[in-house]
C-alpha atoms as a PDB file:
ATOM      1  CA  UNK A   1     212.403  91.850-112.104  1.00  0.00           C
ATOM      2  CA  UNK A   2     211.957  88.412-112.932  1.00  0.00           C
ATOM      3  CA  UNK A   3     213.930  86.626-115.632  1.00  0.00           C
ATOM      4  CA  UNK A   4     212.337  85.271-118.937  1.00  0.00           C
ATOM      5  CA  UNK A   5     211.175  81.355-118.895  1.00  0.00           C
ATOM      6  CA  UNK A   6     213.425  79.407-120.663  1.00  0.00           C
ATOM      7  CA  UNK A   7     211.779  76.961-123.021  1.00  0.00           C
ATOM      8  CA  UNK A   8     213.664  73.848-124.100  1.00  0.00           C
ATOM      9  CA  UNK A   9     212.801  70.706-125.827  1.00  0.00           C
ATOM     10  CA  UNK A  10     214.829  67.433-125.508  1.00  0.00           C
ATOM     11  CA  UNK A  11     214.703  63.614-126.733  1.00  0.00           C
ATOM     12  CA  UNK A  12     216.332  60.506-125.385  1.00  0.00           C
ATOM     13  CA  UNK A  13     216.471  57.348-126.744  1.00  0.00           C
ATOM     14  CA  UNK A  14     217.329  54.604-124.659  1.00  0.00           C
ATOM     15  CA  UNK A  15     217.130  50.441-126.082  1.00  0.00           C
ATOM     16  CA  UNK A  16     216.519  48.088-123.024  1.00  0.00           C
ATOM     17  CA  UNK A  17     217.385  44.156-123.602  1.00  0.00           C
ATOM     18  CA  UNK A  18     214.140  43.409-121.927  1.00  0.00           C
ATOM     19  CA  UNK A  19     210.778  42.861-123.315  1.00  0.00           C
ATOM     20  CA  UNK A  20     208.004  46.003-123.353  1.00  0.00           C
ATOM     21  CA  UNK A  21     205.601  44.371-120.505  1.00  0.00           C
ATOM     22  CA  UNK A  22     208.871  44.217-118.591  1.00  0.00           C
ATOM     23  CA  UNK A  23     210.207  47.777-119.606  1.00  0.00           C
ATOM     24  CA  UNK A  24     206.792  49.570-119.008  1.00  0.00           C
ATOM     25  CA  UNK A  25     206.348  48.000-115.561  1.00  0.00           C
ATOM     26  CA  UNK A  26     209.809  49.516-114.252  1.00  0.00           C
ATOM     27  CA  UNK A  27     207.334  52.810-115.053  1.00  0.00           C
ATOM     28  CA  UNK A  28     204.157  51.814-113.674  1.00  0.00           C
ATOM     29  CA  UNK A  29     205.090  49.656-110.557  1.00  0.00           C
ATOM     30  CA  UNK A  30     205.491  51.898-107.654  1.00  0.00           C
ATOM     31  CA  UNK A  31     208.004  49.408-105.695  1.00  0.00           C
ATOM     32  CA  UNK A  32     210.225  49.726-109.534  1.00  0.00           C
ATOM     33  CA  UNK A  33     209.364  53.447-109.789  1.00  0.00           C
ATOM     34  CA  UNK A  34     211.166  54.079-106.791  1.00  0.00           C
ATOM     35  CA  UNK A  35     213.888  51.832-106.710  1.00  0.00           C
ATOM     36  CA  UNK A  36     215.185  53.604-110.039  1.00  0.00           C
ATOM     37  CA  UNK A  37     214.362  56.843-108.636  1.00  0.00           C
ATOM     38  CA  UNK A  38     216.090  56.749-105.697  1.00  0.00           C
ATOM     39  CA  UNK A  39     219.252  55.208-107.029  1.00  0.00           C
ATOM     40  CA  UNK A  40     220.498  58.898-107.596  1.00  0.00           C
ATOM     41  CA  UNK A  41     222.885  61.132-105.876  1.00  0.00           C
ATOM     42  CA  UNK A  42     220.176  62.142-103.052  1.00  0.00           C
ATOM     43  CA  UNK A  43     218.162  60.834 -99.975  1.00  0.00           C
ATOM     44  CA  UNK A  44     214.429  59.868-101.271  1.00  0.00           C
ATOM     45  CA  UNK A  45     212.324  61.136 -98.126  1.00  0.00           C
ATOM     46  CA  UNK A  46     208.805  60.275-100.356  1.00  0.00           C
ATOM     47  CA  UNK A  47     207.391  58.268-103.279  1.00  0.00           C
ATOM     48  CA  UNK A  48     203.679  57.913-104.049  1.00  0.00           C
ATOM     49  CA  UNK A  49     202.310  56.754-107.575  1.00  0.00           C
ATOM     50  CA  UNK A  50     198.984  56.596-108.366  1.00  0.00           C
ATOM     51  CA  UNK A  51     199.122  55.280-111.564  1.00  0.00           C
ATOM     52  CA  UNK A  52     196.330  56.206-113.899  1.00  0.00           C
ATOM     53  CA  UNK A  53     195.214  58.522-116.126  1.00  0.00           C
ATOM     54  CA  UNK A  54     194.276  61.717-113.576  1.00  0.00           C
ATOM     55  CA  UNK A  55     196.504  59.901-111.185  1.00  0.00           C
ATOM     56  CA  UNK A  56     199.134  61.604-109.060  1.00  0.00           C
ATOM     57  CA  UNK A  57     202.667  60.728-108.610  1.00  0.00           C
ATOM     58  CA  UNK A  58     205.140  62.828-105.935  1.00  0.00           C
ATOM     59  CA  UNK A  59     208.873  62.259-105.215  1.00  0.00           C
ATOM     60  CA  UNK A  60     210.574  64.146-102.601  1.00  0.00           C
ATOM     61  CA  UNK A  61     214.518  63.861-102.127  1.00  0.00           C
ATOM     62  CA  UNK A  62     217.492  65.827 -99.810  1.00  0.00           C
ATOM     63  CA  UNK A  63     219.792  66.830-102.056  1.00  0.00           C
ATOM     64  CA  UNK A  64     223.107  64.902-100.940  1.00  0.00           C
ATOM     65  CA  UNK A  65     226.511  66.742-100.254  1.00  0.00           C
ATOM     66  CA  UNK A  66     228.318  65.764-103.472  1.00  0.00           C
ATOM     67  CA  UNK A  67     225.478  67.958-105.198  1.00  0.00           C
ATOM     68  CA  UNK A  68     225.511  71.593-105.515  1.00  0.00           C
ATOM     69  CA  UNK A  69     222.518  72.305-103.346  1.00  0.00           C
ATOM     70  CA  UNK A  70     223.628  70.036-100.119  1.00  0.00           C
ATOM     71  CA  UNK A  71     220.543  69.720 -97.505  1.00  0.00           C
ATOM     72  CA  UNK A  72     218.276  71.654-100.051  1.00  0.00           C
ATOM     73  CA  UNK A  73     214.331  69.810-100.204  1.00  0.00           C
ATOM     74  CA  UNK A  74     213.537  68.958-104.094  1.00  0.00           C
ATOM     75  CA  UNK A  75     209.937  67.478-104.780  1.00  0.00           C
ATOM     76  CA  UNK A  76     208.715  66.448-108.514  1.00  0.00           C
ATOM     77  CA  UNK A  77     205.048  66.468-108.932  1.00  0.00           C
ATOM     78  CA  UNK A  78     203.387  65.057-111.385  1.00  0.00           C
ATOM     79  CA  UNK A  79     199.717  64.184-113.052  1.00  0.00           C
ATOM     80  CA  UNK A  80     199.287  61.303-115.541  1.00  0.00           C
ATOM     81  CA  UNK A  81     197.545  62.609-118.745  1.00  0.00           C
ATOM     82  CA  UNK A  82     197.322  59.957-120.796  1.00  0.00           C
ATOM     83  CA  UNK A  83     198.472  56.041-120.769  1.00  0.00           C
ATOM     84  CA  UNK A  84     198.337  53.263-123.386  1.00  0.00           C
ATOM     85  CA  UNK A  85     199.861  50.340-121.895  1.00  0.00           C
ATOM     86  CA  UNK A  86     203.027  48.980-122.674  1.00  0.00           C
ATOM     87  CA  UNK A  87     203.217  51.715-125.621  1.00  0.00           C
ATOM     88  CA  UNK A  88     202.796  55.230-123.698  1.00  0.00           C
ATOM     89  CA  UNK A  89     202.617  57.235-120.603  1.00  0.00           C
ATOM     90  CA  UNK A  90     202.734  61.457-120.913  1.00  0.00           C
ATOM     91  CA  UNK A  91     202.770  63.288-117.529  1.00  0.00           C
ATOM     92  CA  UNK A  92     202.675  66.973-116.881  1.00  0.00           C
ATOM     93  CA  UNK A  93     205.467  67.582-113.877  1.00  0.00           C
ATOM     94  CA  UNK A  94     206.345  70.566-111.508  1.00  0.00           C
ATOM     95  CA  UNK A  95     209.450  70.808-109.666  1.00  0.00           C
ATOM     96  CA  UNK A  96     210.610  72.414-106.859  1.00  0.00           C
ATOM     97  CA  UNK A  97     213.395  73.284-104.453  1.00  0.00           C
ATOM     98  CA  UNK A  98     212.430  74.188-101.551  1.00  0.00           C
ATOM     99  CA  UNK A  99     208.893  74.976-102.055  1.00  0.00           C
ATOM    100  CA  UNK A 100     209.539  77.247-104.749  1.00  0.00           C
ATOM    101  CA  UNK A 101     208.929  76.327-108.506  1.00  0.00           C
ATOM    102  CA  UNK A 102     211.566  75.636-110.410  1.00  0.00           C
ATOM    103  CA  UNK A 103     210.053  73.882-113.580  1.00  0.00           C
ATOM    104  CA  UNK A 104     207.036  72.733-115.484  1.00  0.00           C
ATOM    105  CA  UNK A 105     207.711  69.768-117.860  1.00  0.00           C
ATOM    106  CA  UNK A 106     205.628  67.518-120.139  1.00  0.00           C
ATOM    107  CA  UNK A 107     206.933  64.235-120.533  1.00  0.00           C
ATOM    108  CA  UNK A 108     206.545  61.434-123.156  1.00  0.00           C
ATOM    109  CA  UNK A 109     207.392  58.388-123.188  1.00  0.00           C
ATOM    110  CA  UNK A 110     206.995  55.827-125.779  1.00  0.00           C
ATOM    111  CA  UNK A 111     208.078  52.038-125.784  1.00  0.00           C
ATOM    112  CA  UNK A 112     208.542  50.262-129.079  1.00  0.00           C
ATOM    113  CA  UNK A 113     209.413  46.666-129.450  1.00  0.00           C
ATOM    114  CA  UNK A 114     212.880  46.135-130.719  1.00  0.00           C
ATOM    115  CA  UNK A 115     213.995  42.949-131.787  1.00  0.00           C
ATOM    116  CA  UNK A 116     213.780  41.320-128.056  1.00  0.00           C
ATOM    117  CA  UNK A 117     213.885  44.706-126.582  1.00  0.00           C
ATOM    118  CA  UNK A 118     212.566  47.317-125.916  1.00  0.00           C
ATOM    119  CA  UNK A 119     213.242  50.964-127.238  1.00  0.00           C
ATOM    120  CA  UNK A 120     211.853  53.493-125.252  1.00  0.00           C
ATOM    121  CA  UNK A 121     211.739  57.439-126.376  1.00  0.00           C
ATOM    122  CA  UNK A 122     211.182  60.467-123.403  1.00  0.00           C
ATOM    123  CA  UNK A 123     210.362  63.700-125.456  1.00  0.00           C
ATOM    124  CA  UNK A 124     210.682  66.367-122.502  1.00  0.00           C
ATOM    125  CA  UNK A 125     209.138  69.765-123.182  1.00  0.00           C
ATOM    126  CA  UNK A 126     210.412  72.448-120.329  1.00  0.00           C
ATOM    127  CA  UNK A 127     209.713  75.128-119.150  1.00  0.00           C
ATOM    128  CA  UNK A 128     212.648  76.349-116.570  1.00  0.00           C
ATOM    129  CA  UNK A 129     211.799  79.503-114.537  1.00  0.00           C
ATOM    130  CA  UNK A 130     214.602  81.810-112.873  1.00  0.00           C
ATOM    131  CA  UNK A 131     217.141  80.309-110.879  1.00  0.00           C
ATOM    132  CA  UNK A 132     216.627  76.711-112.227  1.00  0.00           C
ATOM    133  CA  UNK A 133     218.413  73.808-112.986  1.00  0.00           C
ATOM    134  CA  UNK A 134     218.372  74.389-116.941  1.00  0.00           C
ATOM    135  CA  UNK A 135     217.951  72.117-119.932  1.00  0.00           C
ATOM    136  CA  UNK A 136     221.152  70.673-119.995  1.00  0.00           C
ATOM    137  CA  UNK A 137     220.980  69.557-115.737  1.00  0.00           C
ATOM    138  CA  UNK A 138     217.456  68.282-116.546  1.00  0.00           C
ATOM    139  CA  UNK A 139     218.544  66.203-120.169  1.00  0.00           C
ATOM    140  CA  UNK A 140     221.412  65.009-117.660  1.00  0.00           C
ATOM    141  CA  UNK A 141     219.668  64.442-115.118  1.00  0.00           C
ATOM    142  CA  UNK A 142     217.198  61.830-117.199  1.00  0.00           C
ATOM    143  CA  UNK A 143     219.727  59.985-119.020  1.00  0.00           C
ATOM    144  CA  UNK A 144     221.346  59.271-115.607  1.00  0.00           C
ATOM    145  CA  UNK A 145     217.732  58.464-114.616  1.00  0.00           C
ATOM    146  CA  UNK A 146     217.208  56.033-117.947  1.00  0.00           C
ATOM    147  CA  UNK A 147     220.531  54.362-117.547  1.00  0.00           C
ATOM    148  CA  UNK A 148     218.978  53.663-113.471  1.00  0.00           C
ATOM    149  CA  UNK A 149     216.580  52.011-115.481  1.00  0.00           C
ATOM    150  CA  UNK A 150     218.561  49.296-117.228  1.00  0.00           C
ATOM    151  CA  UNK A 151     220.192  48.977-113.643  1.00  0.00           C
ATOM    152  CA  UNK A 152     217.266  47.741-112.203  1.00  0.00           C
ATOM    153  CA  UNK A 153     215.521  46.059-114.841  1.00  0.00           C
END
């Protein structure tokens, strides 16, 4: 019998001391994508970003020993449903672990001049099937992912 699907909703808000063209590029560059993508605690075996509304974007990682699921093959999906340069981007996203689903997520982000900065919000709307990582991994996981960011900016 399979469990019930977990719903969770989560915001982060992150202020970057860059400006928003710079900021929103970090998100819509492929060579930036996956340089703050793959800074993380596994091997990236795959990044493709096709960035436009309809457009697909794919990471695939080995999960690295210091993880709980050493060797184990994790891919993130995604489809872009709507951009607005340099103010939004919302993707839909499916991950997996070893080919089977884990999670479906929608995901927000909005970038807001600040000052000199910019202030970027990621509203995440999950759904987390049985045996997945759960909202607090995943709200982890992305503020790790954010701070990877500001690393590479």
């Amino acid at each position: 019998m399979s469990q019930p699907v977990v719903h969770h909703t989560f915001i982060i808000e992150k202020t970057y001391p860059k400006s928003l063209a710079t900021v929103f590029a970090a998100f819509s560059d492929p060579a930036q994508k996956a340089r703050w993508l793959s800074a993380g605690r596994q091997a990236m075996t795959g990044f493709d970003l096709d960035f436009r509304v309809g457009g697909r974007e794919f990471a695939g990682y080995i999960m690295s020993a210091d993880t709980p699921f050493e060797g184990a093959k994790m891919t993130s999906d995604g489809l872009y449903l709507d951009i607005v340069p340099e103010a939004r981007i919302v993707i839909g996203s499916n991950m997996a672990m070893n080919d089977r689903p884990f999670s479906a997520s929608l995901l927000t982000f909005e970038f807001l001049a600040e000052g000199d900065g910019t202030k970027l919000i990621l509203t995440h709307q999950g759904a987390f099937f049985e045996h997945s990582d759960g909202p607090e991994m995943r709200q982890h996981g992305w503020t790790k992912l954010l701070d990877q960011v500001a690393d590479t900016l």
